[in-house]
PDB file of N, CA and C in Angstrom:
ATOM      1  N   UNK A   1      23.463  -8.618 -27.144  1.00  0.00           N
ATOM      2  CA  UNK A   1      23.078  -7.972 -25.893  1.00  0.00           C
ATOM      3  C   UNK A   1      22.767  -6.499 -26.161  1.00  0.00           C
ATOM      4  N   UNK A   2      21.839  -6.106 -25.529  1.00  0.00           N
ATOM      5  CA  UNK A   2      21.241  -4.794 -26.174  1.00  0.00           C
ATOM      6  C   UNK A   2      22.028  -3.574 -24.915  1.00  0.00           C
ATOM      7  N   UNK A   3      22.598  -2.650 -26.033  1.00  0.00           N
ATOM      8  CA  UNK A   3      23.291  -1.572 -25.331  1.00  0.00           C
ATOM      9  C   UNK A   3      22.232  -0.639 -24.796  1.00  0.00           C
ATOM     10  N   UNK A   4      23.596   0.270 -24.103  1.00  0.00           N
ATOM     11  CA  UNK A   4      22.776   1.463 -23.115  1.00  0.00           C
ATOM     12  C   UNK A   4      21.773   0.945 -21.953  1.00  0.00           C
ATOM     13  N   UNK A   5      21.427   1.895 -20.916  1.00  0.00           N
ATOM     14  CA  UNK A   5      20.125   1.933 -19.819  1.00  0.00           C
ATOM     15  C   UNK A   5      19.492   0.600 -19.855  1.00  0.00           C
ATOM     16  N   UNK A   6      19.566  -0.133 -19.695  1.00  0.00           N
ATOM     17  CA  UNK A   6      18.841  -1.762 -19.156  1.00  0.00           C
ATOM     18  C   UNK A   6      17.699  -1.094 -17.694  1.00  0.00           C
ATOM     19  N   UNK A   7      16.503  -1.066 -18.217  1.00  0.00           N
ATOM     20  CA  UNK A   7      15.635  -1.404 -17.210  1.00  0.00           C
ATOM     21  C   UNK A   7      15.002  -2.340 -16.908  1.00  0.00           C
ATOM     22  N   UNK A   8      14.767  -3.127 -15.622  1.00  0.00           N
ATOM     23  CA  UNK A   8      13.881  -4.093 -15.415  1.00  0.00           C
ATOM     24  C   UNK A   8      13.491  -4.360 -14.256  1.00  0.00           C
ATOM     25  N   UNK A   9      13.530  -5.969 -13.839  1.00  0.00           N
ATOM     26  CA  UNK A   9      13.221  -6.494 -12.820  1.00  0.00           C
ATOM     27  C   UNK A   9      14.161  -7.772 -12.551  1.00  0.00           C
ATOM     28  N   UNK A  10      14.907  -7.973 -11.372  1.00  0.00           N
ATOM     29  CA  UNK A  10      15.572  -8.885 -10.861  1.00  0.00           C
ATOM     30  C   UNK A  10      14.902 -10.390 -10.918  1.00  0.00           C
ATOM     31  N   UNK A  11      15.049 -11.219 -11.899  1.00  0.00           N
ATOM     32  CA  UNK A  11      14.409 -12.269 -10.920  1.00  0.00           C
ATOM     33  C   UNK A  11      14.579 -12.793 -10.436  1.00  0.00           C
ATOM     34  N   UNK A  12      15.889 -12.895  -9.525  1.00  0.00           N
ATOM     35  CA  UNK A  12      15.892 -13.616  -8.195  1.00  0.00           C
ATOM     36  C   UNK A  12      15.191 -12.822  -7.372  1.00  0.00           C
ATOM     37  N   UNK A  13      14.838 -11.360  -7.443  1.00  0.00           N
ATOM     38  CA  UNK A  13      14.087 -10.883  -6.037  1.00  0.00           C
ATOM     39  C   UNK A  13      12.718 -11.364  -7.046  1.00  0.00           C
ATOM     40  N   UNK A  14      12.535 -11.319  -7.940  1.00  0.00           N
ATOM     41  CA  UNK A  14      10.748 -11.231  -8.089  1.00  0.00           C
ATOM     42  C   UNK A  14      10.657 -12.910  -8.054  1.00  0.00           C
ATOM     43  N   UNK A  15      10.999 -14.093  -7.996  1.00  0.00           N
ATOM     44  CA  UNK A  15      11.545 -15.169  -7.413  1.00  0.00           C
ATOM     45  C   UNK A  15      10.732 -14.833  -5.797  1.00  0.00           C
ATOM     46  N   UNK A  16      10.972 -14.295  -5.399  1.00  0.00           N
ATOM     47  CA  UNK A  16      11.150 -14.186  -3.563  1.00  0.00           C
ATOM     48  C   UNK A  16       9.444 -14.086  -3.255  1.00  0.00           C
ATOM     49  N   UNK A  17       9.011 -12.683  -4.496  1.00  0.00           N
ATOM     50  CA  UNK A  17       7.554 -12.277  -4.250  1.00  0.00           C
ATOM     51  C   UNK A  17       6.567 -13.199  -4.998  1.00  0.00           C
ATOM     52  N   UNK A  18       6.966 -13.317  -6.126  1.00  0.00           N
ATOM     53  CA  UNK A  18       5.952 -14.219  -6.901  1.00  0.00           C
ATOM     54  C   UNK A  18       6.236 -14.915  -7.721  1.00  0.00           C
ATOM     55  N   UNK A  19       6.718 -16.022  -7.595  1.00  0.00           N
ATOM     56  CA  UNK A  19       7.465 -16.921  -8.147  1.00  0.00           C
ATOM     57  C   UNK A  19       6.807 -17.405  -9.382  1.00  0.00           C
ATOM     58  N   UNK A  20       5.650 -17.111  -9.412  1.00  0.00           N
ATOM     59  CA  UNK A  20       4.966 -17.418 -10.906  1.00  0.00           C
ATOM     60  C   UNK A  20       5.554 -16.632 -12.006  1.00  0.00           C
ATOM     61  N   UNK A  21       5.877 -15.901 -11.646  1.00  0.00           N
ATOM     62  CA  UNK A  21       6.631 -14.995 -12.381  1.00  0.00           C
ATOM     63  C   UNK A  21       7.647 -15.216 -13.503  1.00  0.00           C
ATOM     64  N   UNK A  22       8.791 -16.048 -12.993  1.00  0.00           N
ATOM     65  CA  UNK A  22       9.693 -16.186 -13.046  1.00  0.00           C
ATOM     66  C   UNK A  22      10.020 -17.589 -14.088  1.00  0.00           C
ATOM     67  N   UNK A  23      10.754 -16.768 -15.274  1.00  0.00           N
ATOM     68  CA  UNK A  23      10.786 -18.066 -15.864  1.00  0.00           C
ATOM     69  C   UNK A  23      12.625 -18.636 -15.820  1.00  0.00           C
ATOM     70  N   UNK A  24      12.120 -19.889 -16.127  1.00  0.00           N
ATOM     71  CA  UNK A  24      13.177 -20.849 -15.365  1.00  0.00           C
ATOM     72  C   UNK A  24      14.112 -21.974 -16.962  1.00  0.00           C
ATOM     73  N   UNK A  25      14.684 -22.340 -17.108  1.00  0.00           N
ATOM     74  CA  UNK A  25      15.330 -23.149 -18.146  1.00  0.00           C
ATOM     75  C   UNK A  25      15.602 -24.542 -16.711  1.00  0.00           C
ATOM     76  N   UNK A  26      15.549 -25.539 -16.482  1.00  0.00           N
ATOM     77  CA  UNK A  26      15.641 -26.874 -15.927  1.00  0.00           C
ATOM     78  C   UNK A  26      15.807 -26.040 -14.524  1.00  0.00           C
ATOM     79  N   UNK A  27      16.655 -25.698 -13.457  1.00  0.00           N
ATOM     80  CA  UNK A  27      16.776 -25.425 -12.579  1.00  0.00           C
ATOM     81  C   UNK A  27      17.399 -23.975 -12.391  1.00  0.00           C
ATOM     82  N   UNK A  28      17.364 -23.161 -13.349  1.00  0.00           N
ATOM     83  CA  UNK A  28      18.521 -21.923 -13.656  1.00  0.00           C
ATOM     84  C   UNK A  28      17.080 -20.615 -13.844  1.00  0.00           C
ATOM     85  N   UNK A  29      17.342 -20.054 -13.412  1.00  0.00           N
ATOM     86  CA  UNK A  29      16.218 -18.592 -13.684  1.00  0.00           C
ATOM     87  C   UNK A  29      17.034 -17.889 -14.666  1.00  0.00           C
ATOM     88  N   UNK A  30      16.241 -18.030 -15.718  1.00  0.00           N
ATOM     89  CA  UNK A  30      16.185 -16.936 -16.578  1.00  0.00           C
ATOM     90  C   UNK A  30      15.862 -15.829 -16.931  1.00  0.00           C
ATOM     91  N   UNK A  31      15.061 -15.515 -16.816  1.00  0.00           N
ATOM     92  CA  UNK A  31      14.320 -14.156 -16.645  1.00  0.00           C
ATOM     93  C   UNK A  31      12.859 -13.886 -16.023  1.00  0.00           C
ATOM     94  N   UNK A  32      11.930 -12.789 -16.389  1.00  0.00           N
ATOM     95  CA  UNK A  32      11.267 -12.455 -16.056  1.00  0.00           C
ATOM     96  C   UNK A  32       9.714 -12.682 -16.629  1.00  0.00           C
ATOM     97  N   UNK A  33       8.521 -13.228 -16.473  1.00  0.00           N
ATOM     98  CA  UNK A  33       7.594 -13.378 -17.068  1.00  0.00           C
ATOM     99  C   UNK A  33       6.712 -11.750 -17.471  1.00  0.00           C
ATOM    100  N   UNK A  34       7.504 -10.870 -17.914  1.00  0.00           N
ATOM    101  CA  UNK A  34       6.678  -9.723 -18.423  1.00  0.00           C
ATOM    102  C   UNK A  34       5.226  -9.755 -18.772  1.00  0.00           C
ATOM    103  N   UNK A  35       4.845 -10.843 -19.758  1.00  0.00           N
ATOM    104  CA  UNK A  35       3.449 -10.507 -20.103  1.00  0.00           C
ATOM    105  C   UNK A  35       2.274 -11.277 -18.567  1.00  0.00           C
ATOM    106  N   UNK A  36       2.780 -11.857 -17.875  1.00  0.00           N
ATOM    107  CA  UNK A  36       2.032 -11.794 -16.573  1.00  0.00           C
ATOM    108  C   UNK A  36       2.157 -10.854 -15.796  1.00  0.00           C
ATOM    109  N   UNK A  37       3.221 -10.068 -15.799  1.00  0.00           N
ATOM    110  CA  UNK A  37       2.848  -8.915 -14.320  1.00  0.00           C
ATOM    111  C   UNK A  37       1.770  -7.930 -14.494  1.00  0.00           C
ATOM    112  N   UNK A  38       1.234  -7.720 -15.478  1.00  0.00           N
ATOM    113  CA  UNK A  38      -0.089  -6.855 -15.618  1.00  0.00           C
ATOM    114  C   UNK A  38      -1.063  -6.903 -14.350  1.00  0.00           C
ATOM    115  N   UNK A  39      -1.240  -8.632 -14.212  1.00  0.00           N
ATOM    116  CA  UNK A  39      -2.253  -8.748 -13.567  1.00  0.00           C
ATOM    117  C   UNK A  39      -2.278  -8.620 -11.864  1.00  0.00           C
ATOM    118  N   UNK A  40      -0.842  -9.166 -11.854  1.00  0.00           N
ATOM    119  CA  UNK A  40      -0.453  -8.570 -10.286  1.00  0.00           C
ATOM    120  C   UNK A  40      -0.202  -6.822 -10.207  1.00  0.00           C
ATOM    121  N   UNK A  41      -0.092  -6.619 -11.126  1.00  0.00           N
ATOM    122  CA  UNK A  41       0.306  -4.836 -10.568  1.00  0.00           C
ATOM    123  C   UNK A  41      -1.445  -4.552 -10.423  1.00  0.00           C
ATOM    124  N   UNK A  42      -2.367  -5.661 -11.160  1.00  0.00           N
ATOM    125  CA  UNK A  42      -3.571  -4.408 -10.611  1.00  0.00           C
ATOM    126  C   UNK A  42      -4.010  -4.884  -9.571  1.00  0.00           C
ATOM    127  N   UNK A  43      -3.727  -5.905  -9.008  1.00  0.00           N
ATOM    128  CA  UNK A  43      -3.908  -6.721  -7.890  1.00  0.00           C
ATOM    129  C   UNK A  43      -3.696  -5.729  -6.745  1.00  0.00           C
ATOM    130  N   UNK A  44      -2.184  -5.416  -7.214  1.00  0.00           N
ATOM    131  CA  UNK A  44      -1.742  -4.838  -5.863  1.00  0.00           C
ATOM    132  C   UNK A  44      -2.433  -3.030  -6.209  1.00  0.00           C
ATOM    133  N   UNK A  45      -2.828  -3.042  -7.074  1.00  0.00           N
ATOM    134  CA  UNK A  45      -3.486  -1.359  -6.904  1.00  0.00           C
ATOM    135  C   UNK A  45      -4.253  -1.828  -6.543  1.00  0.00           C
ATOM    136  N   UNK A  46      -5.771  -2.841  -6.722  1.00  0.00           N
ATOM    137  CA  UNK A  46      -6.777  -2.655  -6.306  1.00  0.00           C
ATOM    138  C   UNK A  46      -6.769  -3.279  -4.547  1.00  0.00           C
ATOM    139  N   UNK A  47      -5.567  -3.652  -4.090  1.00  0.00           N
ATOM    140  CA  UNK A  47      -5.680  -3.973  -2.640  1.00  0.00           C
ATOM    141  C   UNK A  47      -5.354  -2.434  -1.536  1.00  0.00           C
ATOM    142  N   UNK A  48      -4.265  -2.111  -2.252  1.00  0.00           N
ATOM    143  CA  UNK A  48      -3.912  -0.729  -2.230  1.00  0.00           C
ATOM    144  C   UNK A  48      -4.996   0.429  -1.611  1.00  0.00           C
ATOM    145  N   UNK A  49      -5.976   0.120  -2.812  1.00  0.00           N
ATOM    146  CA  UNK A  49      -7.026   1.038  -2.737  1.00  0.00           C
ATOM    147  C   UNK A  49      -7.953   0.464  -1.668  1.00  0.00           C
ATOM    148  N   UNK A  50      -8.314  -0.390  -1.186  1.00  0.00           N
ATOM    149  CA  UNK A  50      -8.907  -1.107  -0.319  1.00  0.00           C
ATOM    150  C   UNK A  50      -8.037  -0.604   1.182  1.00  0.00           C
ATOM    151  N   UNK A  51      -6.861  -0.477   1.376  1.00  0.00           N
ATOM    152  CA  UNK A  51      -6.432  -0.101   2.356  1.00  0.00           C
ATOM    153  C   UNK A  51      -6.630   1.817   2.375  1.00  0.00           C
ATOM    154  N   UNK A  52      -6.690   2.406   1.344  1.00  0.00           N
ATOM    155  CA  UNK A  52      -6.534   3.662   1.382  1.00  0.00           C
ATOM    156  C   UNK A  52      -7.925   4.132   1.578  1.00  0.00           C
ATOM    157  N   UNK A  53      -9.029   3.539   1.322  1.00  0.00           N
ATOM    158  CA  UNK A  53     -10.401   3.341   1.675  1.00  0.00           C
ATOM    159  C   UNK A  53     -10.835   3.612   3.257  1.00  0.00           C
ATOM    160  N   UNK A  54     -10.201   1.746   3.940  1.00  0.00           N
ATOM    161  CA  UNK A  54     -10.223   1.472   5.133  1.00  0.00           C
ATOM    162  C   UNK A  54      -9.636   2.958   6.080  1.00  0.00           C
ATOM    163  N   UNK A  55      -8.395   3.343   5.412  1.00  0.00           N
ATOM    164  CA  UNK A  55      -7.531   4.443   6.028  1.00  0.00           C
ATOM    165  C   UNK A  55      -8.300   5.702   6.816  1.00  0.00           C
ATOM    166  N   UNK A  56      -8.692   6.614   5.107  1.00  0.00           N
ATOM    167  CA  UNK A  56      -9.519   7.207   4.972  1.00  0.00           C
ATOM    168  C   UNK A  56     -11.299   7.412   6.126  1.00  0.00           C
ATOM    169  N   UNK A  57     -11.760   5.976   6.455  1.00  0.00           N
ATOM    170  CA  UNK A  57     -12.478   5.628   7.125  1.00  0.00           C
ATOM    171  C   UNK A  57     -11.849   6.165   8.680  1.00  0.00           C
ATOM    172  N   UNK A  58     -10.875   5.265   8.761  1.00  0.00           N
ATOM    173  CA  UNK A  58     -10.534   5.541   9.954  1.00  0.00           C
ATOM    174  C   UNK A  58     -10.248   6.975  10.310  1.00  0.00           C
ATOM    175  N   UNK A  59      -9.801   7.963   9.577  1.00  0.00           N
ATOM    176  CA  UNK A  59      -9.297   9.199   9.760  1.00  0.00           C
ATOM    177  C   UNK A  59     -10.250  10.250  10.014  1.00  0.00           C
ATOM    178  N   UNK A  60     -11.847   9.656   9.050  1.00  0.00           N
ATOM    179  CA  UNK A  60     -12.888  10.480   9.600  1.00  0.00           C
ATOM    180  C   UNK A  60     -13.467  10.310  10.897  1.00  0.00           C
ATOM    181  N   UNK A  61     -13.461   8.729  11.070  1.00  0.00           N
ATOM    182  CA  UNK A  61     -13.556   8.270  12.810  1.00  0.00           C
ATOM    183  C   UNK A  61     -12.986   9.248  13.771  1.00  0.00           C
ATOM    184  N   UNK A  62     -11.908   9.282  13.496  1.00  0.00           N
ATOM    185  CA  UNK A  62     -10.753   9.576  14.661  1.00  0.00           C
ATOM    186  C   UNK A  62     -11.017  11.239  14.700  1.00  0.00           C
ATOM    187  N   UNK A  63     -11.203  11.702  13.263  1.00  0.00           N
ATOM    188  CA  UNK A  63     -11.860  13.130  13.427  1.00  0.00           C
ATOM    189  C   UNK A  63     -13.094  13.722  14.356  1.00  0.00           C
ATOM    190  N   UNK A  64     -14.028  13.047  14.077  1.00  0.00           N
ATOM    191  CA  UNK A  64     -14.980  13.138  14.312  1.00  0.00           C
ATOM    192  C   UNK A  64     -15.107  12.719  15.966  1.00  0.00           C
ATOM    193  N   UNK A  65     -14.209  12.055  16.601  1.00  0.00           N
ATOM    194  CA  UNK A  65     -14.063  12.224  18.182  1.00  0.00           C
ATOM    195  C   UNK A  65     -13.047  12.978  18.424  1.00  0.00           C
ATOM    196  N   UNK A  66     -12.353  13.372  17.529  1.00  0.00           N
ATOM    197  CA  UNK A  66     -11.586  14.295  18.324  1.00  0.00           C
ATOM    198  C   UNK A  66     -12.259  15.748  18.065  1.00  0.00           C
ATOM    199  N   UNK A  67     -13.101  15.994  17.558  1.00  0.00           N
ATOM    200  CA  UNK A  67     -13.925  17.002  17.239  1.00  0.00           C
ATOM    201  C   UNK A  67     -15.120  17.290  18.748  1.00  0.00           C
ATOM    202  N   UNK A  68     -15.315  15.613  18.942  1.00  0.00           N
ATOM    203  CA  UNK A  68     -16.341  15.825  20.690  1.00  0.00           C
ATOM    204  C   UNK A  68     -15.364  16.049  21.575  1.00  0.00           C
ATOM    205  N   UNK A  69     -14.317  15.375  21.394  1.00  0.00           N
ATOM    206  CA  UNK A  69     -13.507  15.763  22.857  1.00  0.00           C
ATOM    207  C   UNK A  69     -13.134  17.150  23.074  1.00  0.00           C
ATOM    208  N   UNK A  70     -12.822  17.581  21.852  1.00  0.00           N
ATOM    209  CA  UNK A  70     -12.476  19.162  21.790  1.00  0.00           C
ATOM    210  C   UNK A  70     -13.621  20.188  22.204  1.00  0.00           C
ATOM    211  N   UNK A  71     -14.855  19.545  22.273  1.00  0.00           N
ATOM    212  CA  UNK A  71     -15.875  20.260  22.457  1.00  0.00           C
ATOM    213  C   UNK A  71     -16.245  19.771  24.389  1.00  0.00           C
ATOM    214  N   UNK A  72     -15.853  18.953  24.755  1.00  0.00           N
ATOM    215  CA  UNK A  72     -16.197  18.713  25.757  1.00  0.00           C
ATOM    216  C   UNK A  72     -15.173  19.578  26.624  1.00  0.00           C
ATOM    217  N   UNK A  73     -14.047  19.602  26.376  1.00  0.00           N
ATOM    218  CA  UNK A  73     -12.706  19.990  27.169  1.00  0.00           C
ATOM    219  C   UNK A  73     -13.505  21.786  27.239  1.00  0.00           C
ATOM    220  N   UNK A  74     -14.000  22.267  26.006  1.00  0.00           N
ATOM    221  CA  UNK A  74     -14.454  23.807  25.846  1.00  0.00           C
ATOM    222  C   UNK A  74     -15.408  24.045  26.893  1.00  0.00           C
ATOM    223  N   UNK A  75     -16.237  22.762  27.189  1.00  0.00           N
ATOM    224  CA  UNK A  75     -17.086  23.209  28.047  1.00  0.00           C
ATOM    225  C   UNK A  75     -17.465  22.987  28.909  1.00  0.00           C
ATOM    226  N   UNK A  76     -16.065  21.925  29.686  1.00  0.00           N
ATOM    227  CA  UNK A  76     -15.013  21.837  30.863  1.00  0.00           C
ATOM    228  C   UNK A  76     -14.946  23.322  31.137  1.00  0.00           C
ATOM    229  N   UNK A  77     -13.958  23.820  30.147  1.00  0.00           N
ATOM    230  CA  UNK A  77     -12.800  25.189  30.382  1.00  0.00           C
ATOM    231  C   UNK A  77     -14.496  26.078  31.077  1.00  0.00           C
ATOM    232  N   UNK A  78     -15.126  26.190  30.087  1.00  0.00           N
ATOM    233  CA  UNK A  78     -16.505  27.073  30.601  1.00  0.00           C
ATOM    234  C   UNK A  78     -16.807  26.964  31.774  1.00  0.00           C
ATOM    235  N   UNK A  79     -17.118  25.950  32.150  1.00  0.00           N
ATOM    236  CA  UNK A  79     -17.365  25.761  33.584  1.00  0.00           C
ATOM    237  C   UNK A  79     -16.902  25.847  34.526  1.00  0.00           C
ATOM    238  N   UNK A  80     -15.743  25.472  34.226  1.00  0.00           N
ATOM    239  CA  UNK A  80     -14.939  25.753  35.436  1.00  0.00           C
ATOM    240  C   UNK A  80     -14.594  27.032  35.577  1.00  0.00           C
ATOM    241  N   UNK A  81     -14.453  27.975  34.952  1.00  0.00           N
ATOM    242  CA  UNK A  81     -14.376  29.369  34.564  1.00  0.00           C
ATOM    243  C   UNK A  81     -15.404  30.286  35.192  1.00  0.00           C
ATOM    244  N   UNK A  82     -16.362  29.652  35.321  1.00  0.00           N
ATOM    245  CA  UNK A  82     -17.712  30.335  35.885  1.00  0.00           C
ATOM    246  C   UNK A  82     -17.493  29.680  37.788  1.00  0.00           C
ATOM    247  N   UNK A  83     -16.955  28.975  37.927  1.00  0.00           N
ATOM    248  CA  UNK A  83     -17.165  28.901  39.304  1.00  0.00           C
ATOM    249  C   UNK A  83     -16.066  29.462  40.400  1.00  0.00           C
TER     250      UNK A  83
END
């Protein structure tokens, strides 16, 4: 058993997320399929990025009317100011 700092991954929780993962002896989990998670970690970056995209989108939306409303309310305030 290898001393000191043990880093890893649980596999009963990685079991839960992606069970491909997970290697098994008859009914007993053994450990962890290391040389497959490559492909899910880019999975989940490149979905990641697909939401931070979508995000991004939305934030210039939401800018960009709150940029008219701010301009409409100014020239509300104007008007009404003049009467």
């Amino acid at each position: 058993m290898p001393t000191g700092v043990q880093i890893g991954l649980l596999a009963e929780e990685v079991e839960g997320l992606i069970p491909e993962l997970v290697e098994y002896e008859g009914e007993n989990i053994v450990g962890v399929k290391y040389d497959r998670l490559q492909i899910y970690l880019l999975k989940a970056i490149q979905d990641q990025q697909k939401m931070i995209v979508s995000q991004q989108q939305q934030l210039q939306t939401q800018s960009a009317r709150l940029d008219e409303i701010e301009a409409l309310l100014k020239t509300a305030q104007l008007t009404s100011s003049d009467d």
